[in-house]
C-alpha atoms as a PDB file:
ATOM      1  CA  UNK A   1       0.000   0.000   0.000  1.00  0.00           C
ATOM      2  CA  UNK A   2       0.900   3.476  -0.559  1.00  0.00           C
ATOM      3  CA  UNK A   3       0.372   5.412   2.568  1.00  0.00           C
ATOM      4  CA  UNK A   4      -0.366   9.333   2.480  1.00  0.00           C
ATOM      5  CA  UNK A   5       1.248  10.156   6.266  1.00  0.00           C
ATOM      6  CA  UNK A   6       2.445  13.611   5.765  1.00  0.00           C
ATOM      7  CA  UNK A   7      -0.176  15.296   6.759  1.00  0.00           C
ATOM      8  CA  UNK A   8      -0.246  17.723   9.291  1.00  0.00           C
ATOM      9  CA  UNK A   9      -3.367  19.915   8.463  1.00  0.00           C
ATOM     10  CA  UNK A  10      -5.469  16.628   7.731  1.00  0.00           C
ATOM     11  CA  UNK A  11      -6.048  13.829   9.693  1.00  0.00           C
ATOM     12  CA  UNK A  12      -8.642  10.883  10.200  1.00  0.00           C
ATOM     13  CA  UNK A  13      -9.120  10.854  13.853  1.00  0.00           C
ATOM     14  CA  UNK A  14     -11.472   8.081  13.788  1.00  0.00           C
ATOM     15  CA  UNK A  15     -13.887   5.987  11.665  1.00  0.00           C
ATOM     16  CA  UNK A  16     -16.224   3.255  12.734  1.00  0.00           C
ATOM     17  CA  UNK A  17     -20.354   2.704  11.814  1.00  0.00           C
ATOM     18  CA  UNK A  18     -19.897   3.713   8.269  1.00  0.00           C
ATOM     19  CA  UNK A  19     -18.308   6.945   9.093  1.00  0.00           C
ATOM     20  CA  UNK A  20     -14.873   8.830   9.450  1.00  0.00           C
ATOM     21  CA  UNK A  21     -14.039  11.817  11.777  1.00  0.00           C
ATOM     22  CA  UNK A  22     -11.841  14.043  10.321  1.00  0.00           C
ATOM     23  CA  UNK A  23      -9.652  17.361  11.378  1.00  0.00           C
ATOM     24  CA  UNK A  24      -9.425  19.811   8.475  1.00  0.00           C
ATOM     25  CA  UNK A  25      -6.866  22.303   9.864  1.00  0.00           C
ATOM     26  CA  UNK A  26      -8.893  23.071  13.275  1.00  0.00           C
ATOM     27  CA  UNK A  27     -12.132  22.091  11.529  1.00  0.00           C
ATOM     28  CA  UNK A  28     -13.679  18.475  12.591  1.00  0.00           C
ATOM     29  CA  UNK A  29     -16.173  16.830  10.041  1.00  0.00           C
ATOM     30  CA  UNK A  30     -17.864  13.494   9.974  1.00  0.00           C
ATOM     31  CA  UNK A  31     -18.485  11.934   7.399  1.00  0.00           C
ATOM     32  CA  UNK A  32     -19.906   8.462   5.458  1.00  0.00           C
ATOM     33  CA  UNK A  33     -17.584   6.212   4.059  1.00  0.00           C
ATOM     34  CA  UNK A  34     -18.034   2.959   2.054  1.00  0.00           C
ATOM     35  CA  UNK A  35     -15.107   1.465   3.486  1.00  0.00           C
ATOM     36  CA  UNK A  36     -15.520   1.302   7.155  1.00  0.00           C
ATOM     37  CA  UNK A  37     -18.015  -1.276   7.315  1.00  0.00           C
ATOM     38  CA  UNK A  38     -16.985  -2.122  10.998  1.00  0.00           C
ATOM     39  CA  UNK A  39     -19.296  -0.884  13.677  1.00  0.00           C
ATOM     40  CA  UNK A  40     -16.649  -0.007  16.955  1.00  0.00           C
ATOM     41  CA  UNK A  41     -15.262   3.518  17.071  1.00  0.00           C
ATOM     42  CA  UNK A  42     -11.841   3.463  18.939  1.00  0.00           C
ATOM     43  CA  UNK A  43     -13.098   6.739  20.398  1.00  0.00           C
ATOM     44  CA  UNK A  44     -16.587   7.113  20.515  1.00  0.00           C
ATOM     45  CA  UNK A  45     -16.091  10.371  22.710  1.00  0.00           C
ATOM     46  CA  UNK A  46     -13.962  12.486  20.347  1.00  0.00           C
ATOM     47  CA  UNK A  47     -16.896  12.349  17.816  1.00  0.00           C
ATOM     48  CA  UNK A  48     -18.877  14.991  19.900  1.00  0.00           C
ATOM     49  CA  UNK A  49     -16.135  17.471  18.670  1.00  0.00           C
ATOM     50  CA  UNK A  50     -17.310  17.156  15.092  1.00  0.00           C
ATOM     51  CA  UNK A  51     -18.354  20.799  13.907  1.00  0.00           C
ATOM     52  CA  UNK A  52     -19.908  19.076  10.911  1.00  0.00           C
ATOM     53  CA  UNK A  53     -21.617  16.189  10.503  1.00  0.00           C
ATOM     54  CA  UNK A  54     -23.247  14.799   6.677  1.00  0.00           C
ATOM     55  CA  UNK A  55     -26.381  12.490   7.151  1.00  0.00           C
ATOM     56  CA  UNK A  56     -27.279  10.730   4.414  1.00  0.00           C
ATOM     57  CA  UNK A  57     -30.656  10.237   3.178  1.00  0.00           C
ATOM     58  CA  UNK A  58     -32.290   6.918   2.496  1.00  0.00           C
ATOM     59  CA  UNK A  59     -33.665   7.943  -1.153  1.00  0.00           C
ATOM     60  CA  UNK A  60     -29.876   9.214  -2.082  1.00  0.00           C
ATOM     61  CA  UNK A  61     -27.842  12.172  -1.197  1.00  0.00           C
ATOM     62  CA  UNK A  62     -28.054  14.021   2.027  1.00  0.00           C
ATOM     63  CA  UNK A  63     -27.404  16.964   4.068  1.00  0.00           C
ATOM     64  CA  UNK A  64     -24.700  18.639   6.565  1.00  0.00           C
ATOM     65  CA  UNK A  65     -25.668  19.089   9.902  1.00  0.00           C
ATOM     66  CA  UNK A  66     -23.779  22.203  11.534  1.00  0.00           C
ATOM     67  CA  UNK A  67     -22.900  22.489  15.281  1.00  0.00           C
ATOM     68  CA  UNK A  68     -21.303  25.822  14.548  1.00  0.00           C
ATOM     69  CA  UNK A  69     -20.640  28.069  11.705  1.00  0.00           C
ATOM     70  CA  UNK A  70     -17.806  27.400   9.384  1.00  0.00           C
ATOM     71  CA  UNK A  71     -16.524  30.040   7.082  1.00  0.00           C
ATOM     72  CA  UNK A  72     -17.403  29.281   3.467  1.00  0.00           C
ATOM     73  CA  UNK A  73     -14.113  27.940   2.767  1.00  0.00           C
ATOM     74  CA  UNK A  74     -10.817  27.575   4.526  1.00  0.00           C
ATOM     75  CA  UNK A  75      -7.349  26.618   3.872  1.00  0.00           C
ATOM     76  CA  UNK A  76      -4.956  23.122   4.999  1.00  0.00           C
ATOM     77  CA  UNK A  77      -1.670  22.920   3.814  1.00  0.00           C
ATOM     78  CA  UNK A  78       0.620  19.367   2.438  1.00  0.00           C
ATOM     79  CA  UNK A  79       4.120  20.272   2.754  1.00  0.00           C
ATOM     80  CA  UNK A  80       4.468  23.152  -0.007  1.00  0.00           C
ATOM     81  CA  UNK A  81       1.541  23.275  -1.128  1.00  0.00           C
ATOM     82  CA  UNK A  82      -2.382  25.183  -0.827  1.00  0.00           C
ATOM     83  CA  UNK A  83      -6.054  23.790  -1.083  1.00  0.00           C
ATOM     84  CA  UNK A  84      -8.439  25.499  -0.473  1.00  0.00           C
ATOM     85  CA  UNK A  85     -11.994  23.189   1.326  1.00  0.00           C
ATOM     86  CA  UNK A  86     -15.508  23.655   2.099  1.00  0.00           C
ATOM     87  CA  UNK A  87     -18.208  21.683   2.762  1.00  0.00           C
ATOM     88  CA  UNK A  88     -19.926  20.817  -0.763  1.00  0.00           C
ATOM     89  CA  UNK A  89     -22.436  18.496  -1.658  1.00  0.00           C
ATOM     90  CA  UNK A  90     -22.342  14.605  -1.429  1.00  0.00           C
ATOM     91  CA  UNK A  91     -20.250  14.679   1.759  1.00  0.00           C
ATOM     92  CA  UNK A  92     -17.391  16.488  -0.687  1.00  0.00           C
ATOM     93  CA  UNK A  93     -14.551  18.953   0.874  1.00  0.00           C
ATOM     94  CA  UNK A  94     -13.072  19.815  -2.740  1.00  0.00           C
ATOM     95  CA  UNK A  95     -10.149  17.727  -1.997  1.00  0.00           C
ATOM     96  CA  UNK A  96      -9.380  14.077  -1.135  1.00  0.00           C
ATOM     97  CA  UNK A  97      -6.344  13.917   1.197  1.00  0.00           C
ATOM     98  CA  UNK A  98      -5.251  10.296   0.434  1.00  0.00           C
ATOM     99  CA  UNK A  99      -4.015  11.857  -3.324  1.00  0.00           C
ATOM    100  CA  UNK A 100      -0.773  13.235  -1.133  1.00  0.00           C
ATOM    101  CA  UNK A 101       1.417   9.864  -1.829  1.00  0.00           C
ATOM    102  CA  UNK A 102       0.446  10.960  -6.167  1.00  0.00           C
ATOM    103  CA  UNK A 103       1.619  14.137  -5.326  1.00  0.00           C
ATOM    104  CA  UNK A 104       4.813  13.300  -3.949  1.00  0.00           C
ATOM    105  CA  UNK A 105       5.331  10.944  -6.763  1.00  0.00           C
ATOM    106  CA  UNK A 106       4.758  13.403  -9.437  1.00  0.00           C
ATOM    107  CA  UNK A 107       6.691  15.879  -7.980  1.00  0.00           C
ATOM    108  CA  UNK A 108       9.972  13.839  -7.657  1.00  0.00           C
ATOM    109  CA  UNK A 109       9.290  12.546 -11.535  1.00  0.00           C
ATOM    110  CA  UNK A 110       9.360  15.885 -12.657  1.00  0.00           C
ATOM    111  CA  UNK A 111      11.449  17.693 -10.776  1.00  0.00           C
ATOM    112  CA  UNK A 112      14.127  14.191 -11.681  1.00  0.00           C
ATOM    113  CA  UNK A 113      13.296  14.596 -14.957  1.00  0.00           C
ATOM    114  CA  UNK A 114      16.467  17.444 -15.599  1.00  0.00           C
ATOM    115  CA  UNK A 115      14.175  18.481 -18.865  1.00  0.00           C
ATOM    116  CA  UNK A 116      10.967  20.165 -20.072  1.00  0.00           C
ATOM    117  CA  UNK A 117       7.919  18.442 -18.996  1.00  0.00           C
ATOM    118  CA  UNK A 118       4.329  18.777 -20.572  1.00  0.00           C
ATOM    119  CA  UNK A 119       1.743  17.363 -18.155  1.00  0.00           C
ATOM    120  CA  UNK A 120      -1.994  16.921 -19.365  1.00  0.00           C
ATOM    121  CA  UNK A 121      -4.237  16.214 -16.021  1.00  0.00           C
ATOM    122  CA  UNK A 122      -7.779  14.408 -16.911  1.00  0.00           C
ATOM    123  CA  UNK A 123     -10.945  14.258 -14.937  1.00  0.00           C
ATOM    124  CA  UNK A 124      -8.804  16.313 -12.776  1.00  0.00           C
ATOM    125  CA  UNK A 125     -11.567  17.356 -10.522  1.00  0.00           C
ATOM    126  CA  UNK A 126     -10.287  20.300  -8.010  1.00  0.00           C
ATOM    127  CA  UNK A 127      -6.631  20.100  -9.341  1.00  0.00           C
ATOM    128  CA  UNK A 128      -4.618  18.264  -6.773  1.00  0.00           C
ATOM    129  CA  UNK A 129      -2.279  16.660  -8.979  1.00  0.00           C
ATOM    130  CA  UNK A 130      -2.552  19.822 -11.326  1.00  0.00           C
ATOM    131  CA  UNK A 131      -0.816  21.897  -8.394  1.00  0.00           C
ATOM    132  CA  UNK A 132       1.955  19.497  -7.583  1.00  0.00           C
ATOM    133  CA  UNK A 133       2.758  19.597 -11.102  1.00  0.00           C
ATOM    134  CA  UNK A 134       2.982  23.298 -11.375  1.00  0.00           C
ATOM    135  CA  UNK A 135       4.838  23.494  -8.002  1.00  0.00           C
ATOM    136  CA  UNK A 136       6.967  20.525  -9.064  1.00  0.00           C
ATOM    137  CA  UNK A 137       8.348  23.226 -11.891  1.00  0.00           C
ATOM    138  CA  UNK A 138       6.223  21.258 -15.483  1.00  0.00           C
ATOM    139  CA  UNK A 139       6.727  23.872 -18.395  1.00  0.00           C
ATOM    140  CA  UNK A 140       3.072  23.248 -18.976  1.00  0.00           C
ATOM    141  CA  UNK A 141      -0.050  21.577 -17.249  1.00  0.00           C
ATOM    142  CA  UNK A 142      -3.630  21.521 -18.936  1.00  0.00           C
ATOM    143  CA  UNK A 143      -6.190  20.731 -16.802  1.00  0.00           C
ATOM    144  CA  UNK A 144      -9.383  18.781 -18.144  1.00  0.00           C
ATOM    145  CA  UNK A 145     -12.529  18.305 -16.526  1.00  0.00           C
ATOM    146  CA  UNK A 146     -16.385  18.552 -17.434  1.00  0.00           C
ATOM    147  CA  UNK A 147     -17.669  20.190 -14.609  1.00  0.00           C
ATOM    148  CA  UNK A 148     -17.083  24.113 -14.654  1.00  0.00           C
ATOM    149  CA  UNK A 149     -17.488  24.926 -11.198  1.00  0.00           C
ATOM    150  CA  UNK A 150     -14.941  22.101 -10.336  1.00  0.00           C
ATOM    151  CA  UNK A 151     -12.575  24.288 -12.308  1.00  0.00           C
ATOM    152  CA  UNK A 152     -13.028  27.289 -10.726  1.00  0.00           C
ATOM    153  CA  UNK A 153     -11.789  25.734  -7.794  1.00  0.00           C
ATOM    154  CA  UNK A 154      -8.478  24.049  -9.341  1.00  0.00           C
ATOM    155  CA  UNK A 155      -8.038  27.878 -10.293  1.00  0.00           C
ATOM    156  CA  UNK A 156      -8.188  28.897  -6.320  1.00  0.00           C
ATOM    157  CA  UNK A 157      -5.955  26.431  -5.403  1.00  0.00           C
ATOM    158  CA  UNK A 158      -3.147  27.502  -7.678  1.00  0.00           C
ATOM    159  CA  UNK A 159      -3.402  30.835  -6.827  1.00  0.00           C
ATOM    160  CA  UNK A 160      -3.977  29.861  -3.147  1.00  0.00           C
ATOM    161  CA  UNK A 161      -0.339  27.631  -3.992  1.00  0.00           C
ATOM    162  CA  UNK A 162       1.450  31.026  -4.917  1.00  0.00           C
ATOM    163  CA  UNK A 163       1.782  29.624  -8.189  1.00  0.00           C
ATOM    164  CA  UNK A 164      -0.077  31.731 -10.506  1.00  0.00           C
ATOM    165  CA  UNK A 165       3.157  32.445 -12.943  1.00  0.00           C
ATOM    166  CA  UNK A 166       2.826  28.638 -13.991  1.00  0.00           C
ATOM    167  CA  UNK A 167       1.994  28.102 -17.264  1.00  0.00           C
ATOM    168  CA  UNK A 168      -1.541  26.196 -16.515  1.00  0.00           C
ATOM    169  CA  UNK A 169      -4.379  25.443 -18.923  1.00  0.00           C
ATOM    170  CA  UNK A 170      -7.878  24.929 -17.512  1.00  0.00           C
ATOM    171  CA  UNK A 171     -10.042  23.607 -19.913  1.00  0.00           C
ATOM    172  CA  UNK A 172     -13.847  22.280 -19.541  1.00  0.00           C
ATOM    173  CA  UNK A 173     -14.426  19.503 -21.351  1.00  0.00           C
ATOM    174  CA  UNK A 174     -16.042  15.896 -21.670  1.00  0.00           C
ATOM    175  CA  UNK A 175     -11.947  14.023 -21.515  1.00  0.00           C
ATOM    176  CA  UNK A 176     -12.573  11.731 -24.629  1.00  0.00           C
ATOM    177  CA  UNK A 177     -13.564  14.373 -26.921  1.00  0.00           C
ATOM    178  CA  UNK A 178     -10.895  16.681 -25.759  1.00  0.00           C
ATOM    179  CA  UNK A 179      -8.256  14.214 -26.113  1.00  0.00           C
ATOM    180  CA  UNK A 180      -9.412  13.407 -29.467  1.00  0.00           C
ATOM    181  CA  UNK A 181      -8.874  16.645 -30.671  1.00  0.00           C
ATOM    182  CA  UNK A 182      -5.147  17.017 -29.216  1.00  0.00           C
ATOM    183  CA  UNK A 183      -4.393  13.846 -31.022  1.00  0.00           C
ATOM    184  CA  UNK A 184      -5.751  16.085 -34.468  1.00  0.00           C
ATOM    185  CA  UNK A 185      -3.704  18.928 -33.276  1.00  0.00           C
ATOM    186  CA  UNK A 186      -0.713  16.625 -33.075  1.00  0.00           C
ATOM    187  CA  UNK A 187      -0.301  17.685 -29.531  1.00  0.00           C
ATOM    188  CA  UNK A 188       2.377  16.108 -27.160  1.00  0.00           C
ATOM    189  CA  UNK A 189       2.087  15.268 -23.301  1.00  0.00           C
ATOM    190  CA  UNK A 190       5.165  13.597 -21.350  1.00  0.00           C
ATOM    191  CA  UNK A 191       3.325  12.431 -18.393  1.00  0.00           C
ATOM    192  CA  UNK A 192      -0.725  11.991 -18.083  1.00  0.00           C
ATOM    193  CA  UNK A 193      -2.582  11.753 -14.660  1.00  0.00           C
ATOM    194  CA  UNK A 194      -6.428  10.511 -14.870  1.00  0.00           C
ATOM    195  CA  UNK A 195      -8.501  10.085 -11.935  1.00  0.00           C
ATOM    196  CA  UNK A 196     -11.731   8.825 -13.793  1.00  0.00           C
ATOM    197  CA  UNK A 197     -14.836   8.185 -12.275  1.00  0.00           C
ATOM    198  CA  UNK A 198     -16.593   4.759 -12.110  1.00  0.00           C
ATOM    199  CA  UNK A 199     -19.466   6.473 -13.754  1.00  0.00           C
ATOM    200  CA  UNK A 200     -20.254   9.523 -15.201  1.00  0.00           C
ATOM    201  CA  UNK A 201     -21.603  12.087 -17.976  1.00  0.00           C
ATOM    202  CA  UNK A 202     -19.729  14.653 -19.714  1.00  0.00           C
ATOM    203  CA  UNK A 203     -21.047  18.382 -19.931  1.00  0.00           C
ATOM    204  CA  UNK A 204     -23.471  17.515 -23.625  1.00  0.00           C
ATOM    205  CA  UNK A 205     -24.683  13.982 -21.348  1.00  0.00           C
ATOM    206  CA  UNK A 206     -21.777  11.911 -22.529  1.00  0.00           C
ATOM    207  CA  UNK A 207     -21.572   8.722 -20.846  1.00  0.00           C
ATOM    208  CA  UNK A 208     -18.629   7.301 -19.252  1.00  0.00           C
ATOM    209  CA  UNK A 209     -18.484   3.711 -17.770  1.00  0.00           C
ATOM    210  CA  UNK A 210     -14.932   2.832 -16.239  1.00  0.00           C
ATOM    211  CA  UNK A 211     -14.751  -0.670 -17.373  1.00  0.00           C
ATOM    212  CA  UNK A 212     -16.145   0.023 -20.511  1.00  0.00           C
ATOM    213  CA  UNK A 213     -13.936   3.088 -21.498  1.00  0.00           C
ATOM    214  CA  UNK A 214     -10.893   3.074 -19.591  1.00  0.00           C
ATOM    215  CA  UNK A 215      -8.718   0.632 -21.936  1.00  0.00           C
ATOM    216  CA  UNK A 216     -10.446   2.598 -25.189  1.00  0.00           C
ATOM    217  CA  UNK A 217      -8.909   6.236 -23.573  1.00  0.00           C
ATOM    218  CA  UNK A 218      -5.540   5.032 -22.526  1.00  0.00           C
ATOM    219  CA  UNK A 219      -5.109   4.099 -26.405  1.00  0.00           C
ATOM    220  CA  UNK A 220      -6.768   6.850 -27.105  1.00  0.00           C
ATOM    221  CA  UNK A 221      -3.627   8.894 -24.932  1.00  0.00           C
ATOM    222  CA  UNK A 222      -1.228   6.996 -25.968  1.00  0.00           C
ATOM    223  CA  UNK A 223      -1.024   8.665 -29.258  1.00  0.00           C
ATOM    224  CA  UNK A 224      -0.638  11.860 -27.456  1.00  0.00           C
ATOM    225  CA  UNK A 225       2.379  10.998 -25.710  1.00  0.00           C
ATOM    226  CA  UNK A 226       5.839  12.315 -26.417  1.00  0.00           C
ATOM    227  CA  UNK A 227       8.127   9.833 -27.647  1.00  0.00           C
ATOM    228  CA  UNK A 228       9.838   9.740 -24.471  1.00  0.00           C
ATOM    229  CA  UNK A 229       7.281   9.689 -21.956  1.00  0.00           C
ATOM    230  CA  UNK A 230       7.881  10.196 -18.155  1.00  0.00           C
ATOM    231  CA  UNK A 231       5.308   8.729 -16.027  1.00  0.00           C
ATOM    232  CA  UNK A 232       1.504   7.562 -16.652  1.00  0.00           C
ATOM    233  CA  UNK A 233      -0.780   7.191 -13.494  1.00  0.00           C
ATOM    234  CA  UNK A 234      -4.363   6.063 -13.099  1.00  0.00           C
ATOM    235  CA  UNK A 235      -6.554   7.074  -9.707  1.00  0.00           C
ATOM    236  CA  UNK A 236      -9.212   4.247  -9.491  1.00  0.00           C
ATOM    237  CA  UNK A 237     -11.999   4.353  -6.386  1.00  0.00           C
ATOM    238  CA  UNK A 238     -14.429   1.353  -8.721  1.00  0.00           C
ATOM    239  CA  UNK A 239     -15.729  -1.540  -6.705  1.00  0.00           C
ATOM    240  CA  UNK A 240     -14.577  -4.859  -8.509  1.00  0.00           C
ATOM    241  CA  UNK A 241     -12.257  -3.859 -10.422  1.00  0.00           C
ATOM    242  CA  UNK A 242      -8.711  -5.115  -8.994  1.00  0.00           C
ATOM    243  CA  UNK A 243      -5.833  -2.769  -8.898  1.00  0.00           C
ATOM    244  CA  UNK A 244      -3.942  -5.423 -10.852  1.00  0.00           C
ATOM    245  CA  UNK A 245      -6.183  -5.502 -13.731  1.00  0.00           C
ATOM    246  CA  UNK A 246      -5.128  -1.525 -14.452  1.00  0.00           C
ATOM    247  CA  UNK A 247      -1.328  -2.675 -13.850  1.00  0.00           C
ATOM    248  CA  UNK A 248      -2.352  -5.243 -16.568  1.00  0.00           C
ATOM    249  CA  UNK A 249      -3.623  -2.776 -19.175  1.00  0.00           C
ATOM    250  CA  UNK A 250      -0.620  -0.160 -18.488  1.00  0.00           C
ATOM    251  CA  UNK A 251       1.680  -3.396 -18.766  1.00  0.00           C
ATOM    252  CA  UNK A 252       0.016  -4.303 -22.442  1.00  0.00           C
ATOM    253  CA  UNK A 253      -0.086  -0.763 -23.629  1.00  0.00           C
ATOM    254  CA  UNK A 254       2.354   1.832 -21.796  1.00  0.00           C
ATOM    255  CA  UNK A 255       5.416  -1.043 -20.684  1.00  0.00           C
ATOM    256  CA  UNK A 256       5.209  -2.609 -24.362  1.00  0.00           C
ATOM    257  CA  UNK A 257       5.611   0.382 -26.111  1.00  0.00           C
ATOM    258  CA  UNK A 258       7.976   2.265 -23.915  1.00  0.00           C
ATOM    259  CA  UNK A 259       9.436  -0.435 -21.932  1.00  0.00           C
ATOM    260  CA  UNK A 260       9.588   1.088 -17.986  1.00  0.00           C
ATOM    261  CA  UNK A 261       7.988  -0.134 -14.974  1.00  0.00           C
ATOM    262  CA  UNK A 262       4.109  -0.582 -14.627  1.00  0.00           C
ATOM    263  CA  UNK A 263       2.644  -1.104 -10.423  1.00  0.00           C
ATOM    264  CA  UNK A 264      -0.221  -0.722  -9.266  1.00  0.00           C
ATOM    265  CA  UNK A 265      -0.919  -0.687  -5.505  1.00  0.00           C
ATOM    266  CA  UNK A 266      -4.363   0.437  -2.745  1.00  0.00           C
ATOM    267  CA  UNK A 267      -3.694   3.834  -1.495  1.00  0.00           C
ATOM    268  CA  UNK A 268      -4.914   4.637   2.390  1.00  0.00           C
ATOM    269  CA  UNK A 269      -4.660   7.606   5.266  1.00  0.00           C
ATOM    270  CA  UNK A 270      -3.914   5.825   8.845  1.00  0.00           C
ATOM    271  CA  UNK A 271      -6.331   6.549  11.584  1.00  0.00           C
ATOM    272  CA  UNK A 272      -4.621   7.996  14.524  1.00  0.00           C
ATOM    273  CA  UNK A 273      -6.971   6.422  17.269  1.00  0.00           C
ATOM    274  CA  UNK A 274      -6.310   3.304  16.157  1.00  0.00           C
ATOM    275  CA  UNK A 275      -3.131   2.782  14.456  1.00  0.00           C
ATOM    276  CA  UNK A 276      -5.459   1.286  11.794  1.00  0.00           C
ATOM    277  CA  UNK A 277      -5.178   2.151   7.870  1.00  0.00           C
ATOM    278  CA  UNK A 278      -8.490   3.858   5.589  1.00  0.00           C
ATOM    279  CA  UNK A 279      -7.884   1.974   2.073  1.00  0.00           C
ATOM    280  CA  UNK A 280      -8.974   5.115  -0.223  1.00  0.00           C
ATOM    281  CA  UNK A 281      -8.868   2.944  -3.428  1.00  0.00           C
ATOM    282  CA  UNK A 282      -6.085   2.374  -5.649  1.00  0.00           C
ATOM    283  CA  UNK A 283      -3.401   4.034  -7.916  1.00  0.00           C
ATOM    284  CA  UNK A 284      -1.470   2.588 -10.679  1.00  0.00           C
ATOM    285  CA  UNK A 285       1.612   3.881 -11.928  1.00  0.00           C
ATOM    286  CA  UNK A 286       3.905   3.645 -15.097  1.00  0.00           C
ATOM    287  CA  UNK A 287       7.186   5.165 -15.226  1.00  0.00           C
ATOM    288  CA  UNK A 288      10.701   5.412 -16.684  1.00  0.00           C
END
């Protein structure tokens, strides 16, 4: 497992009955999560400090409950860089904290790499990865996803970041159309991050299905690829699907091509009341 442990602005205090507790700077939320399918909290007592709590409804959805007002958004640091949170819909804070062991990754590739690097970021949501690439020094980063308010926030975190001299592209777009065109462009990318959903729609209602479309768009990218490529990586949260069976495809399309290493392992936060581990679903990597 890769294990995101650097916080020190995050940090699952506890999770037990379906839910986590969780300290966002000096802000405590609870929330659901699929994971924790055990019912005994380690501390049952430190959940009365939650200053947020999100209920979910039985017909879908839900609903934060507040014990006290929270400002509309606030800021937590990860080593160098700036995200900005809130509480949004569907339990979301804008950010998911487990990404930090991809950031760290990407970072060292590119700042290793001793030469230009073009990074193309897809379904990249509130721009995690998109930031560590900018900080990590990439000569270019274009930032793809289909929901426009989602990119308005990638925008506040690179500006929150400091980094606003980077040379970042935010585009909204449905991802397989957009990467279509690059390929007509001839455009060239030496590293490509995806964190794709298990389902989805793009903004004109086109549908995505991760077991359906996944091998189709990593073909699809590999024609955008520089002929020296860097690093591919793959963010996958889809019940069933192992992370070995990504390894597999980035073995039979990036590792054949390129030659390289292709691993894929779970990602997870630990819980500090417990000294247990939060499996946050998987990554797979391929690199040089």
């Amino acid at each position: 497992m890769w294990l995101t442990d650097k916080w020190k602005d995050f940090e699952v205090i506890d999770a037990g009955g379906g839910e986590k507790l969780e300290r966002w700077g000096d802000i405590i939320l609870a929330r659901p999560d699929p994971q924790v399918i055990w019912k005994e909290k380690s501390q049952p007592s430190l959940w009365k400090r939650a200053d947020a709590h999100y209920i979910r409804s039985n017909e879908g959805g839900g609903h934060w409950e507040y014990k006290r007002t929270l400002p509309d958004s606030w800021k937590v640091n990860y080593e160098n860089l700036t995200f900005n949170i809130k509480t949004m819909g569907f339990k979301h804070t804008g950010l998911f904290p487990e990404q930090g062991t991809n950031w760290d990754f990407i970072i060292s590739k590119i700042k290793g790499a001793n030469r230009p690097v073009k990074v193309l970021n897809l379904f990249a949501y509130t721009g995690g990865a998109t930031v560590a690439a900018a900080y990590a020094g990439a000569e270019e980063v274009v930032h793809v996803d289909a929901a426009k308010g989602i990119v308005a926030q990638a925008k506040e975190n690179i500006i929150s970041s400091g980094l606003e001299d980077k040379f970042v592209r935010f585009i909204v777009d449905d991802v397989q159309k957009f990467v279509a065109r690059e390929q007509r462009r001839g455009r060239k990318y030496d590293a490509i991050i995806m964190d794709p959903p298990s389902y989805g729609r793009g903004p004109n209602g086109e549908v995505w299905k991760f077991e359906d479309e996944l091998f189709k768009l990593i073909e699809s990218c590999m024609e955008i690829l520089s002929d020296n490529p860097l690093f591919f990586m793959i963010n996958s949260y889809t019940t069933g699907i192992s992370p070995i069976v990504v390894s597999n495809i980035l073995s039979l399309t990036l590792k054949k091509r390129f030659g390289g290493e292709a691993h894929s392992e779970e990602i997870g936060l630990p819980i500090s009341s417990s000294g247990l581990i939060l499996p946050c679903g998987a990554t797979s990597r391929w690199y040089k």
